[in-house]
C-alpha atoms as a PDB file:
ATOM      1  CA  UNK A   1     143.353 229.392 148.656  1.00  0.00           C
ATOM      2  CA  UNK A   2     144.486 228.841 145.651  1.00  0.00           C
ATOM      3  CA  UNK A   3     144.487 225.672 143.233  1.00  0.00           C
ATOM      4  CA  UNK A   4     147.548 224.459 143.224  1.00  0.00           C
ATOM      5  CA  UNK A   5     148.147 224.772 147.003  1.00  0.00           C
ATOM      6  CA  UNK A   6     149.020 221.961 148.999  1.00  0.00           C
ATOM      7  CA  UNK A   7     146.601 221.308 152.114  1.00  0.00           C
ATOM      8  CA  UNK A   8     146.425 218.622 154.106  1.00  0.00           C
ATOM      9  CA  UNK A   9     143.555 217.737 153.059  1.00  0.00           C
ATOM     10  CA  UNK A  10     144.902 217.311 149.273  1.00  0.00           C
ATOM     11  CA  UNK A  11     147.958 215.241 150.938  1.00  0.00           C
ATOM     12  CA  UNK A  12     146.096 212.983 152.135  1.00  0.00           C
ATOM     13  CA  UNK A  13     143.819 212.167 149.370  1.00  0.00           C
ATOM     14  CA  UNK A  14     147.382 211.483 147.252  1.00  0.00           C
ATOM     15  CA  UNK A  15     148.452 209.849 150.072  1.00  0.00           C
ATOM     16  CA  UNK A  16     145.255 207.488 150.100  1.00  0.00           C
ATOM     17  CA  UNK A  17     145.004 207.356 146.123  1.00  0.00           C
ATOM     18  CA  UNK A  18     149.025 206.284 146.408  1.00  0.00           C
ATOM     19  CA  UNK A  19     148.563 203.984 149.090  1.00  0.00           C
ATOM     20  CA  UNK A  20     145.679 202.419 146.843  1.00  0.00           C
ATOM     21  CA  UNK A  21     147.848 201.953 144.086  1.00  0.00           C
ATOM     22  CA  UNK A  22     150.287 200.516 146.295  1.00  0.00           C
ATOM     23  CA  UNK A  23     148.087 198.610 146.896  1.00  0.00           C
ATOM     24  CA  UNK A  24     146.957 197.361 144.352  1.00  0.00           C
ATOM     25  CA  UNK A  25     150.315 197.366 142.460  1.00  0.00           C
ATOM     26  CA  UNK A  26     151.291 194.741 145.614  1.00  0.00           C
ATOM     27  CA  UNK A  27     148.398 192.680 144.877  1.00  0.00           C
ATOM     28  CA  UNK A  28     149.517 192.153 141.575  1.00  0.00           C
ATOM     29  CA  UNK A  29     152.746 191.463 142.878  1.00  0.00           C
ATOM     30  CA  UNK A  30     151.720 188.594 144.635  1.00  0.00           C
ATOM     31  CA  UNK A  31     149.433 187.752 142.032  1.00  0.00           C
ATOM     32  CA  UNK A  32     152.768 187.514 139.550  1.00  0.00           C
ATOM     33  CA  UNK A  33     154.516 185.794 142.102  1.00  0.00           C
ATOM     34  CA  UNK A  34     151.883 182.929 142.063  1.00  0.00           C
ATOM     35  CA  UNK A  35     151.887 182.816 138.678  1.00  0.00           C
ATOM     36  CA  UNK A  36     155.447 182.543 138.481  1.00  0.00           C
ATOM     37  CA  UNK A  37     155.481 179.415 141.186  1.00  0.00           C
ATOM     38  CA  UNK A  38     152.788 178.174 139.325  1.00  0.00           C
ATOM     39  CA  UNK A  39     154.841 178.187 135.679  1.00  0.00           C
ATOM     40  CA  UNK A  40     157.989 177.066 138.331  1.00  0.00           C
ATOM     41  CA  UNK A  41     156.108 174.166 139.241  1.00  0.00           C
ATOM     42  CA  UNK A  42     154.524 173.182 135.730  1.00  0.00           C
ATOM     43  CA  UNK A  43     158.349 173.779 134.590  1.00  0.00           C
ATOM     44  CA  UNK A  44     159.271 171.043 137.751  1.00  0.00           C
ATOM     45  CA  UNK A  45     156.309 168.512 136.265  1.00  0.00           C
ATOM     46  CA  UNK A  46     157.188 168.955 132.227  1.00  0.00           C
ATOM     47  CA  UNK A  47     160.644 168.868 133.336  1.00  0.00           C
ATOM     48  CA  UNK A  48     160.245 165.616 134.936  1.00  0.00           C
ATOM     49  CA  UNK A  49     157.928 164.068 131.843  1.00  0.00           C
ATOM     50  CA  UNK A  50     160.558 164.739 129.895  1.00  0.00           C
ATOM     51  CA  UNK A  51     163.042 162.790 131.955  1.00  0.00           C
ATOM     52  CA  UNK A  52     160.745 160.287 131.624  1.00  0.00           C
ATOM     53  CA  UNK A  53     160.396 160.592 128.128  1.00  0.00           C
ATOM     54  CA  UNK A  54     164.160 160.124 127.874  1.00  0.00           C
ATOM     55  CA  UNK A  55     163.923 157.060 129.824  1.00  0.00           C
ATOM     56  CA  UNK A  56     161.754 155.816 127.614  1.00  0.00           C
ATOM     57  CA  UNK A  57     163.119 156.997 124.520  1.00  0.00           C
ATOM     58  CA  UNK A  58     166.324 155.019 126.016  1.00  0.00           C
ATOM     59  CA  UNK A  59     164.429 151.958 126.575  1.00  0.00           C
ATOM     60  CA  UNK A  60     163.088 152.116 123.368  1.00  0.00           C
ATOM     61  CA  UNK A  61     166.096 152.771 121.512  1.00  0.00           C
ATOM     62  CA  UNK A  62     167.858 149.319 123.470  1.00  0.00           C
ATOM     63  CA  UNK A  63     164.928 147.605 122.159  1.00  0.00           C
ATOM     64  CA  UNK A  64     165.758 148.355 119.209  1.00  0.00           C
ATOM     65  CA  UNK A  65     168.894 147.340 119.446  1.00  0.00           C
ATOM     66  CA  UNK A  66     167.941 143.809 120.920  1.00  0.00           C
ATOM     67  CA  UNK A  67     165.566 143.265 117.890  1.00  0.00           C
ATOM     68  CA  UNK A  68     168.124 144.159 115.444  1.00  0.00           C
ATOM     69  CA  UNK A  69     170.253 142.218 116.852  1.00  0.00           C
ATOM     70  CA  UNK A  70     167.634 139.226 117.061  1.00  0.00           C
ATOM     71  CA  UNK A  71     167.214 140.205 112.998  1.00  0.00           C
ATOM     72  CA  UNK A  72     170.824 140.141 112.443  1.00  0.00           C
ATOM     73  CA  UNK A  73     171.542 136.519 113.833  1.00  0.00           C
ATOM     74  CA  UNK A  74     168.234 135.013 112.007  1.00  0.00           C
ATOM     75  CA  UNK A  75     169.196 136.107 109.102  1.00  0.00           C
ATOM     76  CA  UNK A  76     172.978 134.838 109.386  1.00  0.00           C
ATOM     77  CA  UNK A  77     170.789 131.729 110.335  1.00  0.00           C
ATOM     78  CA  UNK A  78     168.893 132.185 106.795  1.00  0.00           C
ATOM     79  CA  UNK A  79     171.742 132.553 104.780  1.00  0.00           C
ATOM     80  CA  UNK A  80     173.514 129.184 106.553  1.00  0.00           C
ATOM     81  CA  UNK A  81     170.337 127.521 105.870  1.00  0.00           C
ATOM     82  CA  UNK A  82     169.706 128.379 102.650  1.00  0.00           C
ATOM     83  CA  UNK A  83     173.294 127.658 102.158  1.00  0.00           C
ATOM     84  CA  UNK A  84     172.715 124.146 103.571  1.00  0.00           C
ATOM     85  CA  UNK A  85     170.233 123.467 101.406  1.00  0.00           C
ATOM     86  CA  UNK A  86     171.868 124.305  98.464  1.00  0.00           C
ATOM     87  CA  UNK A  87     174.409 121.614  99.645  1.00  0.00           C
ATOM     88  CA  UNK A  88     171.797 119.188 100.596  1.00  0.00           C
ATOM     89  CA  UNK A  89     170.153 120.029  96.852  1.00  0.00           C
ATOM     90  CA  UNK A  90     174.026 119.226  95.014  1.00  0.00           C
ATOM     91  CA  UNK A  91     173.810 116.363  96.947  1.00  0.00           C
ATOM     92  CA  UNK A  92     170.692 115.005  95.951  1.00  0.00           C
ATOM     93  CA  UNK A  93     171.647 115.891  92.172  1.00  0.00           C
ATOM     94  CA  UNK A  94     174.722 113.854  92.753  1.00  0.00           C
ATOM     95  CA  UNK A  95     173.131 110.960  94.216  1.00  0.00           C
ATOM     96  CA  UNK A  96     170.289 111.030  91.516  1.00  0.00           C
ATOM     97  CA  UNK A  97     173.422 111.505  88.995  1.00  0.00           C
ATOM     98  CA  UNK A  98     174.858 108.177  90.039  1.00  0.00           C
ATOM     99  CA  UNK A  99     171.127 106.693  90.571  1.00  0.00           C
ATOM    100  CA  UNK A 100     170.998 107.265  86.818  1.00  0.00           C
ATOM    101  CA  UNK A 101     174.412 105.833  86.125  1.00  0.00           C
ATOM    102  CA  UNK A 102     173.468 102.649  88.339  1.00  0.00           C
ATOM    103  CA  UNK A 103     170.109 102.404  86.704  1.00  0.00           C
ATOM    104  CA  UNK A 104     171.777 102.219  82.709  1.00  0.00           C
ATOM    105  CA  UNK A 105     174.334 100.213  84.058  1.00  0.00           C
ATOM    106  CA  UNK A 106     172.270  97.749  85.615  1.00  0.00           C
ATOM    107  CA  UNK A 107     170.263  97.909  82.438  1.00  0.00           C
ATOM    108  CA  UNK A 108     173.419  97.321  80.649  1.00  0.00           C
ATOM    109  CA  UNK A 109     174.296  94.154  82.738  1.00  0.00           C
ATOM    110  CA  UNK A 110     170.164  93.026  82.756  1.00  0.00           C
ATOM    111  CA  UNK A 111     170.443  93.103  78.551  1.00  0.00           C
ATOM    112  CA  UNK A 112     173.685  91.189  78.422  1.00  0.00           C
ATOM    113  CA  UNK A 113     171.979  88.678  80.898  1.00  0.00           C
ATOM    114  CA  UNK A 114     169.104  88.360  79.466  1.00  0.00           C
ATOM    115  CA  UNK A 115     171.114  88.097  76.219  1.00  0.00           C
ATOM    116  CA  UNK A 116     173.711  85.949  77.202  1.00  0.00           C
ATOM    117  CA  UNK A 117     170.555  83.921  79.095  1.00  0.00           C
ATOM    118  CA  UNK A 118     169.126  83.546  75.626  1.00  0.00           C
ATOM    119  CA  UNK A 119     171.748  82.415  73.818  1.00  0.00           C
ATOM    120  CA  UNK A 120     172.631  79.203  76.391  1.00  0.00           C
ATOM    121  CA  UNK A 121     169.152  78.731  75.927  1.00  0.00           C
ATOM    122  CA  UNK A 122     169.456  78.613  72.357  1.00  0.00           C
ATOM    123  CA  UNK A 123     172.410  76.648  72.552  1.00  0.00           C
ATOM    124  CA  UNK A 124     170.726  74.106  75.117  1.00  0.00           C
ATOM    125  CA  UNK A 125     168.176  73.727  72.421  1.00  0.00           C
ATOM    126  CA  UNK A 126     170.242  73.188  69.571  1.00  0.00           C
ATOM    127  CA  UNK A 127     171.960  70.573  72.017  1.00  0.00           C
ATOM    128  CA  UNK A 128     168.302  68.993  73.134  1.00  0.00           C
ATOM    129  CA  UNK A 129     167.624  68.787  69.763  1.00  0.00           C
ATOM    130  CA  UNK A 130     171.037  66.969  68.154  1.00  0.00           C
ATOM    131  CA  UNK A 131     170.654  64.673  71.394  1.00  0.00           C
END
């Protein structure tokens, strides 16, 4: 016999060596297979998170929005305050204006009383006195 003749001998041992790598090679297959339903399913479970994430993100974001909002009206409240007291303080400047203006007026009229009080007594004197 020589060495490179087939017998069935040699057949079968490729057959069994091929059927072992089929073997093997389908093992692996399935193996892969898992693997891939495995990164399927982790796909499926980040997918969802970030759905999630988005939700939140959304939620977050109209938050936002509500709170800016919230910041936007108290400070148009601010500003009408501040702009109320900046009436309320020319008022009180005007009224202390005219306080001032009654108070040297009222001076005025208390000197020429008091002056015009001194002179009839004065005068009453003279009078008491020629009587």
């Amino acid at each position: 016999m020589k060495k490179n003749e087939l017998t069935f001998e040699k057949v079968w041992l490729m057959f069994q060596e091929t059927d072992k790598k089929f073997q093997e090679l389908t093992e692996r297959f399935r193996e892969t297979d898992e693997r891939f339903k495995e990164t399927a399913e982790r796909f499926k479970q980040t997918d969802e998170k970030f759905k999630q994430t988005d939700e939140r993100f959304k939620q977050t974001d109209e938050k936002f929005k509500q709170t800016d909002e919230k910041f936007k009206q108290t400070d148009e409240r601010f500003k009408q305050t501040d702009e109320r007291f900046k009436q309320t303080d020319e008022k009180f400047k005007q009224t202390d204006e005219r306080f001032k203006e009654f108070e040297e007026k009222w001076d005025r009229i208390f000197e020429e009383s008091r002056k015009e009080f001194q002179k009839r007594v004065e005068e009453n004197r003279r009078e008491i006195r020629e009587i």
